[in-house]
Protein backbone atom coordinates (compact mmCIF):
# COMPACT_ATOMS: atom_id res chain seq x y z
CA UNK A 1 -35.69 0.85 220.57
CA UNK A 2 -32.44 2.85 219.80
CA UNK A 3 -34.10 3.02 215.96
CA UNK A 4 -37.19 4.52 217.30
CA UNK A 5 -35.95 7.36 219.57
CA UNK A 6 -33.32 8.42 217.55
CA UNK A 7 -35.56 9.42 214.74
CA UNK A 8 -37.91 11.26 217.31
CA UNK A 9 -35.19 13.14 218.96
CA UNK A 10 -33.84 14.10 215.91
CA UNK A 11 -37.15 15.53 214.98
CA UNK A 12 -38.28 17.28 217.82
CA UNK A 13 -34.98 18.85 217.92
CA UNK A 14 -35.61 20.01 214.52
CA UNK A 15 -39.42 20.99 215.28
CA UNK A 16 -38.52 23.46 218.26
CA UNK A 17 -41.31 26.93 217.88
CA UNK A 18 -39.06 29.51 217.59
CA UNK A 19 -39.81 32.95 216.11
CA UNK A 20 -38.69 34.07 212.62
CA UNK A 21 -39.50 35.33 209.18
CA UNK A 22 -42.24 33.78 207.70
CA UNK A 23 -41.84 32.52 204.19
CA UNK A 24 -43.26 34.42 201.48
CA UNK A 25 -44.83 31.36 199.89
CA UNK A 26 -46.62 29.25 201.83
CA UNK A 27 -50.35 27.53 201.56
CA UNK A 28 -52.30 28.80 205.09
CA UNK A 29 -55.61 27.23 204.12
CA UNK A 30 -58.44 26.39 206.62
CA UNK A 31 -61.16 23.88 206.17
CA UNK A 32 -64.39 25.86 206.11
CA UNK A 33 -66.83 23.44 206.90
CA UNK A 34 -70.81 23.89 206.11
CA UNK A 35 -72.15 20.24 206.78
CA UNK A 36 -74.60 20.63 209.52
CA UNK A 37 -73.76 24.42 210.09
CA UNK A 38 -70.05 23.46 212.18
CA UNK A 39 -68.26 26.53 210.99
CA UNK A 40 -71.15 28.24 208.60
CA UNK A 41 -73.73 29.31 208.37
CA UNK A 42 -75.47 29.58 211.98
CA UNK A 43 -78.39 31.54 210.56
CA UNK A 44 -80.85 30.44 208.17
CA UNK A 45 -81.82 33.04 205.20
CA UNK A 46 -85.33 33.01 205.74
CA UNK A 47 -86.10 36.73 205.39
CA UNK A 48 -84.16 40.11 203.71
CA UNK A 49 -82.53 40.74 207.08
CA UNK A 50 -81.73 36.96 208.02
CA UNK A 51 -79.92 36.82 204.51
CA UNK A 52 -77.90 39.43 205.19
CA UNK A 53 -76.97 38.38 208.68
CA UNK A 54 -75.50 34.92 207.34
CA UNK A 55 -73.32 36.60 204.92
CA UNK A 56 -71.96 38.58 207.67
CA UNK A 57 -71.18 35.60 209.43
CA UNK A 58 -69.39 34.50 206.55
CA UNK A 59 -67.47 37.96 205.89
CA UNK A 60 -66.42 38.27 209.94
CA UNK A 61 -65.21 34.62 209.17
CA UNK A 62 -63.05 35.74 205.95
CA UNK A 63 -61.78 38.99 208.02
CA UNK A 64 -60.52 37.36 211.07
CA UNK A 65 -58.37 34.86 208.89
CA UNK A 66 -57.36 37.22 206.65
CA UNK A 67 -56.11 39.28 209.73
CA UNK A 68 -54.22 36.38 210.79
CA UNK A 69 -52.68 36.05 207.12
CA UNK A 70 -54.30 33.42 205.92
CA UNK A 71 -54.36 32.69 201.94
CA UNK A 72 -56.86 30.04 201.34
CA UNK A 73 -60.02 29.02 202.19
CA UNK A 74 -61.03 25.50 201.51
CA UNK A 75 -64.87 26.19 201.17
CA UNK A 76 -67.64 22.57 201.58
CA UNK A 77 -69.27 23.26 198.40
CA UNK A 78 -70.72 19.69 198.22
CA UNK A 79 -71.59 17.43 201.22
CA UNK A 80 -73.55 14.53 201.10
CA UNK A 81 -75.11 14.31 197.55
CA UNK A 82 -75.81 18.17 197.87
CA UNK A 83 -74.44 20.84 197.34
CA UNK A 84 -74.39 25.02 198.72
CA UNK A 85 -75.24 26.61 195.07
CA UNK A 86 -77.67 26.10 192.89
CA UNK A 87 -76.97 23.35 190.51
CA UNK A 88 -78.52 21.81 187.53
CA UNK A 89 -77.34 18.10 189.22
CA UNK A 90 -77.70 17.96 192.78
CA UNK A 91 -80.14 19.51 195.13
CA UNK A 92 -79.14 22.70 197.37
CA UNK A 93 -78.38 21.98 200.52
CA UNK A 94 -80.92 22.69 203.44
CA UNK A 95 -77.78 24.16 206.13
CA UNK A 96 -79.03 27.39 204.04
CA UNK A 97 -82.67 27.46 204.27
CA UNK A 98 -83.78 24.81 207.07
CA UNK A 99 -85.58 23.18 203.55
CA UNK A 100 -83.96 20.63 200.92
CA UNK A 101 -83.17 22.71 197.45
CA UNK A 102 -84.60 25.90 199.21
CA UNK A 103 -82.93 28.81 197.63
CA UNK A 104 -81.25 31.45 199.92
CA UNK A 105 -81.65 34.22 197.62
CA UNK A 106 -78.24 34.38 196.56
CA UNK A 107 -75.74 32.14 195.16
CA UNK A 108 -73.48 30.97 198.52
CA UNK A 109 -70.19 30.03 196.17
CA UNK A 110 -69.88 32.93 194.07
CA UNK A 111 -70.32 35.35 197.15
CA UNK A 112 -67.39 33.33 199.12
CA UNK A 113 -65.33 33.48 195.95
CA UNK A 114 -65.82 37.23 195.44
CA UNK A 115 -65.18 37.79 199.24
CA UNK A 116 -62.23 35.70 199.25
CA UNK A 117 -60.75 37.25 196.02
CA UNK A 118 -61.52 40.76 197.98
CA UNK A 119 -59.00 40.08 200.45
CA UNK A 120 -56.34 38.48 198.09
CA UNK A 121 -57.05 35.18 199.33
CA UNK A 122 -57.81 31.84 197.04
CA UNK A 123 -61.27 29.96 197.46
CA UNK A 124 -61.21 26.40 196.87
CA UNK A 125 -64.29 23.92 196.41
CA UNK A 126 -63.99 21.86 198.99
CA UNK A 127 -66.20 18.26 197.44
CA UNK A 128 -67.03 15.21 199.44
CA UNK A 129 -67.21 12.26 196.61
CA UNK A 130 -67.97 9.32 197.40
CA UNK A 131 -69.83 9.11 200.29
CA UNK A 132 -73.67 10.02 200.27
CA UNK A 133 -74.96 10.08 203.79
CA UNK A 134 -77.09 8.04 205.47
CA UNK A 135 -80.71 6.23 203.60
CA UNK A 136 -82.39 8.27 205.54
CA UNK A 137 -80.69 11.52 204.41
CA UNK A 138 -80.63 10.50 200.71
CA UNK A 139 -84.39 9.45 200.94
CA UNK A 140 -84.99 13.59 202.22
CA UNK A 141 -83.13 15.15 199.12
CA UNK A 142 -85.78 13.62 197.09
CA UNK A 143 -86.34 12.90 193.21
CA UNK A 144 -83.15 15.02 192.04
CA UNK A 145 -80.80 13.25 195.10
CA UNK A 146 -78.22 10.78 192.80
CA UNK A 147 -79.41 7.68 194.86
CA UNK A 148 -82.66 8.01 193.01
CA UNK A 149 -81.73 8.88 189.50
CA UNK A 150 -78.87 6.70 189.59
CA UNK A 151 -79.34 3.78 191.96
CA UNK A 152 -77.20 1.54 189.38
CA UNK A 153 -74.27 3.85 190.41
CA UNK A 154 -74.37 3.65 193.96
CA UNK A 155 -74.19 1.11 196.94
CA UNK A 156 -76.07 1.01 200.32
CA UNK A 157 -73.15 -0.27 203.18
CA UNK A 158 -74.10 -0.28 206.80
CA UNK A 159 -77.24 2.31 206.42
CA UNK A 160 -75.34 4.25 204.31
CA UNK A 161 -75.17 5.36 200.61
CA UNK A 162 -72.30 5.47 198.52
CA UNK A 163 -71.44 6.32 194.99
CA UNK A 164 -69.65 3.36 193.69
CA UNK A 165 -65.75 3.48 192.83
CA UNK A 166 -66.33 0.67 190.16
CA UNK A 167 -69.17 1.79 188.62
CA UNK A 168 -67.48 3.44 184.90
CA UNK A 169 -70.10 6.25 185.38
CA UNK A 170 -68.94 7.89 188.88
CA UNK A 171 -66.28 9.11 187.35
CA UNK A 172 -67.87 11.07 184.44
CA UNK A 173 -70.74 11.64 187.05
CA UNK A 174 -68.32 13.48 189.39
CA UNK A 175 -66.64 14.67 186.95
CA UNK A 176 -69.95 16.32 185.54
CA UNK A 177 -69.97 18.39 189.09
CA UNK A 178 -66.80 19.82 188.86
CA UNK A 179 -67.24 20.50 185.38
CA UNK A 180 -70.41 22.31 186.31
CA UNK A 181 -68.32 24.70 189.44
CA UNK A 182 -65.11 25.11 187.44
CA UNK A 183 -66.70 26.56 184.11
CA UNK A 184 -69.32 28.40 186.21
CA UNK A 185 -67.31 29.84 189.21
CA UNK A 186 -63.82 31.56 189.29
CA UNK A 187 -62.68 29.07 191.49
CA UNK A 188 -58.99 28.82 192.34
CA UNK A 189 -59.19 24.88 192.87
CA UNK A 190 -60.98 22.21 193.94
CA UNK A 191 -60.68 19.65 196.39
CA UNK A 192 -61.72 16.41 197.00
CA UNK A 193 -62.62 14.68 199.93
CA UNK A 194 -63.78 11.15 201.38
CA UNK A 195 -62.28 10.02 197.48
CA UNK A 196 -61.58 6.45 198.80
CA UNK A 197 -63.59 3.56 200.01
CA UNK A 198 -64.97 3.36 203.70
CA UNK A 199 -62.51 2.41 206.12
CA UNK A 200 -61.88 -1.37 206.69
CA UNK A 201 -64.85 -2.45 204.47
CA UNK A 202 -64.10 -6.03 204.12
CA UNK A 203 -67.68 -6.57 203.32
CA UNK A 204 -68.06 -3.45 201.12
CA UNK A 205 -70.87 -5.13 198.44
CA UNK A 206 -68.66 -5.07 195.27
CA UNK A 207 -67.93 -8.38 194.59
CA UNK A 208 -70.32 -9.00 191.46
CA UNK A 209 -67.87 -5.64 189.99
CA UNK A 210 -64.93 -7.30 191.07
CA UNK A 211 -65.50 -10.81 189.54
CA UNK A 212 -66.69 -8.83 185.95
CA UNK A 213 -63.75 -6.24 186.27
CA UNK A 214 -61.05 -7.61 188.11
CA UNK A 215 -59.32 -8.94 185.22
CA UNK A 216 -56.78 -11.59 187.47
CA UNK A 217 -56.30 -8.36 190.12
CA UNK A 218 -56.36 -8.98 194.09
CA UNK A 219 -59.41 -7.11 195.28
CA UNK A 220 -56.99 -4.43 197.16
CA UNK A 221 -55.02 -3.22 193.97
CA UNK A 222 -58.68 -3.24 192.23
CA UNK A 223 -59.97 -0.88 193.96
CA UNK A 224 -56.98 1.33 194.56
CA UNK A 225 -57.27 1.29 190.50
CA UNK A 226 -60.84 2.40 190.74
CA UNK A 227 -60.02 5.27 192.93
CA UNK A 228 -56.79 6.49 190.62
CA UNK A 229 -58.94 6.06 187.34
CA UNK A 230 -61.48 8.62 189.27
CA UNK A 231 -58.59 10.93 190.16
CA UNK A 232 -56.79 10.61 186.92
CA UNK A 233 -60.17 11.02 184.93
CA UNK A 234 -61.54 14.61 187.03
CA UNK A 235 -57.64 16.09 186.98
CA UNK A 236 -57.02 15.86 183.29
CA UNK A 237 -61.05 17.66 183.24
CA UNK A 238 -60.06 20.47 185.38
CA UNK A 239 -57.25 20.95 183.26
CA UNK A 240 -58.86 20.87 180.38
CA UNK A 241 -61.36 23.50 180.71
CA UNK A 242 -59.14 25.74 182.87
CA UNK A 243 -55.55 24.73 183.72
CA UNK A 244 -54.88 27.20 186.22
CA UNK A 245 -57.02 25.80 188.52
CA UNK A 246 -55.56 23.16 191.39
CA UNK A 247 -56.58 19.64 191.95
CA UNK A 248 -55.80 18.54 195.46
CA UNK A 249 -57.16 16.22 197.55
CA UNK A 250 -57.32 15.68 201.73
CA UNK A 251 -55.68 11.40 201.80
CA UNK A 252 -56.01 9.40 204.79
CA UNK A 253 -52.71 10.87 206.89
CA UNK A 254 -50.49 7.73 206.70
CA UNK A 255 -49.83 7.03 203.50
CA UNK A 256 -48.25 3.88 204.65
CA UNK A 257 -45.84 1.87 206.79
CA UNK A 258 -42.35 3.52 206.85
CA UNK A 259 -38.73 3.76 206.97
CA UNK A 260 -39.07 5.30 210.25
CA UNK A 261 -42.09 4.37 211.69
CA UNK A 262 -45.27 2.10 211.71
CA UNK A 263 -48.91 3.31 210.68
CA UNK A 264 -49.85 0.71 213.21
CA UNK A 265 -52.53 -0.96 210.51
CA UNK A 266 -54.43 2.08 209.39
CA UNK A 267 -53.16 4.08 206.13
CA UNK A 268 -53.80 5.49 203.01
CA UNK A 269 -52.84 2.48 200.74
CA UNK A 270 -53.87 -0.55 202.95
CA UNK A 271 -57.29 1.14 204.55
CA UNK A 272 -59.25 3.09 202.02
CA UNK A 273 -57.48 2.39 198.95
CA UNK A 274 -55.66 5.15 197.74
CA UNK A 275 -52.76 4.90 196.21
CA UNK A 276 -51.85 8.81 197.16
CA UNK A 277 -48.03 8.18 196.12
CA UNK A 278 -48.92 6.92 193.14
CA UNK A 279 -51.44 9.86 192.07
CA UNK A 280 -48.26 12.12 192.80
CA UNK A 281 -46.11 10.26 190.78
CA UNK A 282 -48.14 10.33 187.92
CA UNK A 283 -48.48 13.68 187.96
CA UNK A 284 -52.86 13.61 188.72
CA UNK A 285 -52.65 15.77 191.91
CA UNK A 286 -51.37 19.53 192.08
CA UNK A 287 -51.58 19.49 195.67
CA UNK A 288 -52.19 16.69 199.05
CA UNK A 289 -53.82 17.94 201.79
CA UNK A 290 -52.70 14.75 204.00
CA UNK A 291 -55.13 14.50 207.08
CA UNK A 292 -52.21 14.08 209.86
CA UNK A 293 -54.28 14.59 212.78
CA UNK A 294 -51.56 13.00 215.18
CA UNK A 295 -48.65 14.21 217.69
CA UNK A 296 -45.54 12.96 217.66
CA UNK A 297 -44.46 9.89 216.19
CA UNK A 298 -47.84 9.86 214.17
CA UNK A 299 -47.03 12.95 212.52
CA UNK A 300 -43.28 13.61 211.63
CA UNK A 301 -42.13 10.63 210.68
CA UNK A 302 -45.45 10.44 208.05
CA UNK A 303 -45.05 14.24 206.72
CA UNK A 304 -41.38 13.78 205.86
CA UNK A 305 -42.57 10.31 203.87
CA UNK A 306 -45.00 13.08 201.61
CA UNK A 307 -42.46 15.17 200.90
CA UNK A 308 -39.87 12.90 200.04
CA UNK A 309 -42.34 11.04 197.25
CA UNK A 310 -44.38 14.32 196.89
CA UNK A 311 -42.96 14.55 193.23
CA UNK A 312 -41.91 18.29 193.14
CA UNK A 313 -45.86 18.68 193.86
CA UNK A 314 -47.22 20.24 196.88
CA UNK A 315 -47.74 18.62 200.26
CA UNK A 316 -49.69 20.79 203.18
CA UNK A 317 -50.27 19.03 205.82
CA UNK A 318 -53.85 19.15 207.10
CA UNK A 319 -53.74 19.62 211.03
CA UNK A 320 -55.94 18.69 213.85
CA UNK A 321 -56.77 21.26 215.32
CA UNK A 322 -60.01 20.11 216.80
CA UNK A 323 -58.26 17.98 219.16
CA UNK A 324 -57.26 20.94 221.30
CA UNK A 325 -60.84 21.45 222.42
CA UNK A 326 -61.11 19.80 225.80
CA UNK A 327 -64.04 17.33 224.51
CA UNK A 328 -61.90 15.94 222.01
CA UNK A 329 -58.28 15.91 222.86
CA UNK A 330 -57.22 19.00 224.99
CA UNK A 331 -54.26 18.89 222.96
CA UNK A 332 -51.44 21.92 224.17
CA UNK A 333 -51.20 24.50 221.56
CA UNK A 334 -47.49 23.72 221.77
CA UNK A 335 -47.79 20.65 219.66
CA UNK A 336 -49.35 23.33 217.35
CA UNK A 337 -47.05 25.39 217.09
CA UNK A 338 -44.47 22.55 216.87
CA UNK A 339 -45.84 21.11 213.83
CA UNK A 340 -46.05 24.09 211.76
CA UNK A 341 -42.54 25.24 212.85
CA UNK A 342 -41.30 21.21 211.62
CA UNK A 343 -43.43 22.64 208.48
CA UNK A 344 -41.51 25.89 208.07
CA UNK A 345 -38.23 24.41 208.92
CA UNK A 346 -38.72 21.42 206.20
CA UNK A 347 -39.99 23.96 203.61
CA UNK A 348 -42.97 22.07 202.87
CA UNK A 349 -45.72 24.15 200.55
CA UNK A 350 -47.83 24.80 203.78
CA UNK A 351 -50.53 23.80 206.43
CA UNK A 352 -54.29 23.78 206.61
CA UNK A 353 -56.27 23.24 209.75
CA UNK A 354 -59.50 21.67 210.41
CA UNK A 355 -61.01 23.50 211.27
CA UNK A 356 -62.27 27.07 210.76
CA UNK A 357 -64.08 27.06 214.08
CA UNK A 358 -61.62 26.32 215.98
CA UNK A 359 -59.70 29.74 214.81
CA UNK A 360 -62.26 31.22 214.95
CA UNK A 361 -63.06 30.38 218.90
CA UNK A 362 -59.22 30.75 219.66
CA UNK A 363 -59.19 27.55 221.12
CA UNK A 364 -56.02 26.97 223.14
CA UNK A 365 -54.84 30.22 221.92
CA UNK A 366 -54.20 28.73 218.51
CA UNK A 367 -55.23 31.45 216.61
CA UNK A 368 -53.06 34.28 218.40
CA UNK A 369 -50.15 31.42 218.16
CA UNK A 370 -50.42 31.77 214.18
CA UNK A 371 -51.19 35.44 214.70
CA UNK A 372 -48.42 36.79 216.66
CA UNK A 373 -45.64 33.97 215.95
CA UNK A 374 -46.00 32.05 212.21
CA UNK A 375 -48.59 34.00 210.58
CA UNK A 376 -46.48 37.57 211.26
CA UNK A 377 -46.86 38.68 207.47
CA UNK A 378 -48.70 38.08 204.25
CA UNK A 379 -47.74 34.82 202.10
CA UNK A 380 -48.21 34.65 198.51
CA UNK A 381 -49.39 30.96 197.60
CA UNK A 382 -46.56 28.90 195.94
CA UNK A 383 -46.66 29.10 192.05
CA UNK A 384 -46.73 25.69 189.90
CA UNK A 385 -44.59 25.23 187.19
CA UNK A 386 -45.42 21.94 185.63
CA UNK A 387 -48.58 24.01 184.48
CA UNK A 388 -46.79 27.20 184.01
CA UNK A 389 -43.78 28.96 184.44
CA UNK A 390 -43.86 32.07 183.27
CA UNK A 391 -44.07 35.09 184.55
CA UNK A 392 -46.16 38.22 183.29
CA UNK A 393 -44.60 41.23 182.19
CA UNK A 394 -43.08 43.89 184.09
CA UNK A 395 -46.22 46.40 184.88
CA UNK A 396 -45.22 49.34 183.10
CA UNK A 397 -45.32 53.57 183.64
CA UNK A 398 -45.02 52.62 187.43
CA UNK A 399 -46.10 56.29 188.91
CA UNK A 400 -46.52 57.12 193.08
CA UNK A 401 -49.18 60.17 193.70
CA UNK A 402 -49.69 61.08 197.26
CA UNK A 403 -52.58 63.41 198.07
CA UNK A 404 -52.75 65.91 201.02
CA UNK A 405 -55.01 63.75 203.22
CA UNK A 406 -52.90 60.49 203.36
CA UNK A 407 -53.91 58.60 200.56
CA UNK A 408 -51.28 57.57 198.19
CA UNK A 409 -52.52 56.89 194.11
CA UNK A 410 -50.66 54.26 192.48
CA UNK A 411 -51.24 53.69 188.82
CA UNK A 412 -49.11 51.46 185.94
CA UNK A 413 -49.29 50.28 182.43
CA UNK A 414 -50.99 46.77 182.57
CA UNK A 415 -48.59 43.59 182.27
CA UNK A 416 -49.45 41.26 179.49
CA UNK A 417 -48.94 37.24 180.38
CA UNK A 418 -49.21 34.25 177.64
CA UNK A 419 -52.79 33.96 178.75
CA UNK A 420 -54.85 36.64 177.35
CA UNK A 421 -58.08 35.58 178.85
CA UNK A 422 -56.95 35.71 182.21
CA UNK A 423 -55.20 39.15 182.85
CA UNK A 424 -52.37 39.11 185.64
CA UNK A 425 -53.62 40.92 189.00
CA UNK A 426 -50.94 42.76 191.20
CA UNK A 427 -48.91 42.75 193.82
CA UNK A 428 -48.37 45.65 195.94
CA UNK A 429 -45.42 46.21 197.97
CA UNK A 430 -44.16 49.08 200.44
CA UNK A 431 -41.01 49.80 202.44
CA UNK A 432 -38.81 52.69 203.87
CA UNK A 433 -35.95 51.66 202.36
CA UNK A 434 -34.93 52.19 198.52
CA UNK A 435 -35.70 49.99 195.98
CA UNK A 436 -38.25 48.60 197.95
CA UNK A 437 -37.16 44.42 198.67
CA UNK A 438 -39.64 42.48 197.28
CA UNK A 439 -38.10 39.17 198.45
CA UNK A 440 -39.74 40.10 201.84
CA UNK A 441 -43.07 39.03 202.71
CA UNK A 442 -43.48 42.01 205.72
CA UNK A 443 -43.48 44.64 202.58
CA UNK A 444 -46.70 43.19 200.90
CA UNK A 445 -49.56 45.24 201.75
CA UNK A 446 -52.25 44.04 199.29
CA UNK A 447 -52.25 41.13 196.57
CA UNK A 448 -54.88 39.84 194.03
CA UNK A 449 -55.59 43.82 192.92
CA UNK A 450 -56.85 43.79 189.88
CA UNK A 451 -57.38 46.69 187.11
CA UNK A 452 -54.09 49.14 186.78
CA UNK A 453 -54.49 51.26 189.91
CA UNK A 454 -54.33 51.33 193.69
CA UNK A 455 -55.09 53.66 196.66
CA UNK A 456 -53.44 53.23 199.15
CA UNK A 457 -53.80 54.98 203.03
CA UNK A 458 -52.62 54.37 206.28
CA UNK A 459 -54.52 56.25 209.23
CA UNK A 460 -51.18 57.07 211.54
CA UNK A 461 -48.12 59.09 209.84
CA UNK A 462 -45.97 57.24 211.56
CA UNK A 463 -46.77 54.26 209.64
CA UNK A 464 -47.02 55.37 206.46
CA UNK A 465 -44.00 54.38 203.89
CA UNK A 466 -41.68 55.49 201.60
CA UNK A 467 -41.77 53.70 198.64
CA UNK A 468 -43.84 51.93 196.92
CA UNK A 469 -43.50 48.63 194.42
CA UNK A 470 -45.59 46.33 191.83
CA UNK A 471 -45.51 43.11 190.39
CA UNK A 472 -47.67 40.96 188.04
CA UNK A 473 -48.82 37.63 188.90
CA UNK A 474 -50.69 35.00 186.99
CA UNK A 475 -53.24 32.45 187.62
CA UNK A 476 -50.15 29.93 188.35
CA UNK A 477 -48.94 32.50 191.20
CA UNK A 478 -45.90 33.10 188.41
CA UNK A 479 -44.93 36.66 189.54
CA UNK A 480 -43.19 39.40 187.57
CA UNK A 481 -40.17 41.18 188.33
CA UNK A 482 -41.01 44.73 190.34
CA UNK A 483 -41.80 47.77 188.88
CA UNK A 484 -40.22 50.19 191.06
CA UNK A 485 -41.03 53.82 192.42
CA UNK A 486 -38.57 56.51 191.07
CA UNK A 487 -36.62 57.58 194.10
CA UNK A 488 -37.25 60.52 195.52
């Protein structure tokens, strides 16, 4: 007993929401889901003006969590066996249309992607893998749906389809999907999702695989090798074609039994057969997402076990934030805001919350928490190093114009970085004090600007600044020293 509480003590202690400078690197993704319609869209582009109303839903989306600071959008560009853009694989999804492989009359990804790198904020492909949705769903996509083309490859388990782990072509088939987003889309990552086996599937209809494949294996470590060899297969893909681009994926929350606490029988390694630790390790995963949707001794206890065999990679934990609706958990916003101050405090590489509508709604006040006490300035997203770590060049010819109605003209010499195919974008920086300090996140008033100039304007003179500041920063969030304004 005296085992148990001390641990929890110690972290609650440790976890108290208390009010300070945000980091200036930190992951604040959000899960934007489009399955069904849950977070977008909620109109279908059936006409001009219907079009344009469901990418406004989608831009008030981006605004409000850009307002709030947010840096990432994890964007459901496949769900079940389809996908939102139109693909050369898989059929479009119907959430757009009301229709299977109905076009919208514009491409869904590359307008998120251009919105999101508008506001200085990374777009991630968010992809379900393995699971395909029920017969009756896969029957509905028709001929081009993966279950017909490819029934070898996949597995019907309790009314439901499945790609199969074992089969040797998922992996080049999944693999074909990302390679088909990364090389067409200017995606900042992707990330997978449901990229294990159903939970506690005893009777999961592999065994024929197993006996032909299991080479003297125990069913369990089988499959966790079948998952890995999927992970390990897409990751060294992605980073072939572009290596700027993140792999991450959203693991079962428990990763296992620990030190500290019990996962009480359901976990990452045991249940669904990933072997999350392992991927990290190895050196297959720039990023976790792990699902802790828990309070308390679910959740500390199980973040701290990430971090301490994350690898020097980057764990963000995923939080349930759904549970604070009343028909689900009518969870406190306290417990919150207690997690991501645990998160700050442990200088982990960030949260992301499930899900967007939920911030959106302001349910329990979670979204003017993050607003007005985490969330209180811009965060640049954390670089990665065992891909890249250097920084551009200095931007050059740094020179500060300010014009007689309030704008103020910034202009440099472009930085040059040891990728010449993907030129830095900036980072702009203001302050009233001299040189402006660029180790503080409250002076960063625009990021991801691209070309080699700025405007700048703020509508009240009392807000407007002094001094002004650039950096370069690469596709591996290396950033430059500043280019500062001559003082005045």
């Amino acid at each position: 007993m005296i085992k148990t509480l001390l641990p929890t003590l110690f972290l609650f202690l440790t976890a108290t929401v208390t009010a300070s400078q945000p980091p200036k690197r930190e992951v604040r993704a959000a899960w934007l889901t489009t399955i069904y319609g849950l977070d977008w869209p909620q109109t279908l582009a059936t006409s001009p003006a219907n079009i344009k109303r469901q990418q406004n839903e989608l831009i008030e989306i981006l605004d409000k969590l850009k307002a709030a600071n947010f840096n990432t959008i994890l964007f459901q560009t496949r769900m079940r066996g389809d996908v939102i853009y139109p693909s050369d694989i898989e059929p479009q999804s119907a959430v757009l249309t009301g229709r299977s492989a109905g076009s919208p009359g514009y491409d869904p990804l590359r307008f998120v992607i251009e919105e999101c790198h508008k506001r200085g904020m990374e777009c991630h492909a968010w992809i379900v893998t393995i699971p395909l949705g029920t017969v009756k769903h896969a029957a509905s996509l028709g001929k081009r749906a993966v279950s017909h083309r490819k029934p070898e490859m996949c597995i019907t388990y309790r009314r439901e389809k499945y790609l199969n782990p074992a089969h040797p072509q998922t992996k080049t088939y999944l693999m074909g999907l990302v390679h088909e987003i990364v090389e067409r889309y200017d995606v900042d990552g992707v990330h997978f999702d449901y990229l294990r086996y159903p939970e506690n599937a005893p009777g999961f209809p592999d065994s024929r695989d197993y006996r032909k494949h299991g080479k003297g294996r125990t069913l369990a470590q089988w499959r966790r090798d079948n998952i890995t060899e999927i992970v390990r297969h897409v990751y060294k893909g992605v980073k072939a074609l572009k290596p700027w681009v993140k792999v991450s994926s959203s693991p079962v929350g428990k990763f296992q039994d620990t030190s500290r606490y019990p996962s009480r029988g359901w976990n990452a390694f045991h249940t669904v057969y990933q072997d999350v630790q392992g991927w990290l390790k190895e050196g297959i995963q720039d990023q976790i997402y792990p699902m802790i949707y828990f309070r308390r001794n679910d959740f500390y206890p199980f973040v701290l076990d990430w971090y301490e065999n994350s690898n020097g990679r980057q764990v963000i934990p995923g939080l349930g934030i759904y549970f604070l609706d009343p028909k689900e958990g009518n969870w406190k916003t306290e417990e919150i805001a207690r997690q991501v101050a645990f998160i700050h405090r442990g200088q982990l590489a960030g949260a992301g919350f499930y899900r967007t509508r939920y911030l959106m709604n302001d349910t329990q006040g979670v979204y003017t928490c993050l607003h007005n006490e985490f969330y209180t300035a811009p965060a640049l997203p954390p670089s990665m190093p065992w891909i890249d770590d250097v920084p551009p060049t200095v931007p050059g010819e740094f020179t500060v114009r300010r014009e007689a109605d309030g704008y103020v003209h910034l202009t440099w010499k472009p930085a040059t970085d040891n990728d010449p195919h993907n030129p830095p974008t900036y980072v702009i920086y203001a302050s009233d004090s001299y040189p402006v300090d660029t180790n503080n996140p409250r002076h960063i008033i625009a990021q991801r600007v691209t070309g080699s100039g700025y405007f700048h304007t703020t509508v009240h003179p009392l807000l407007r600044k002094r001094y002004f500041a650039v950096t370069a920063m690469d596709r591996c969030n290396n950033e430059s020293a500043p280019a500062q304004e001559r003082r005045r």
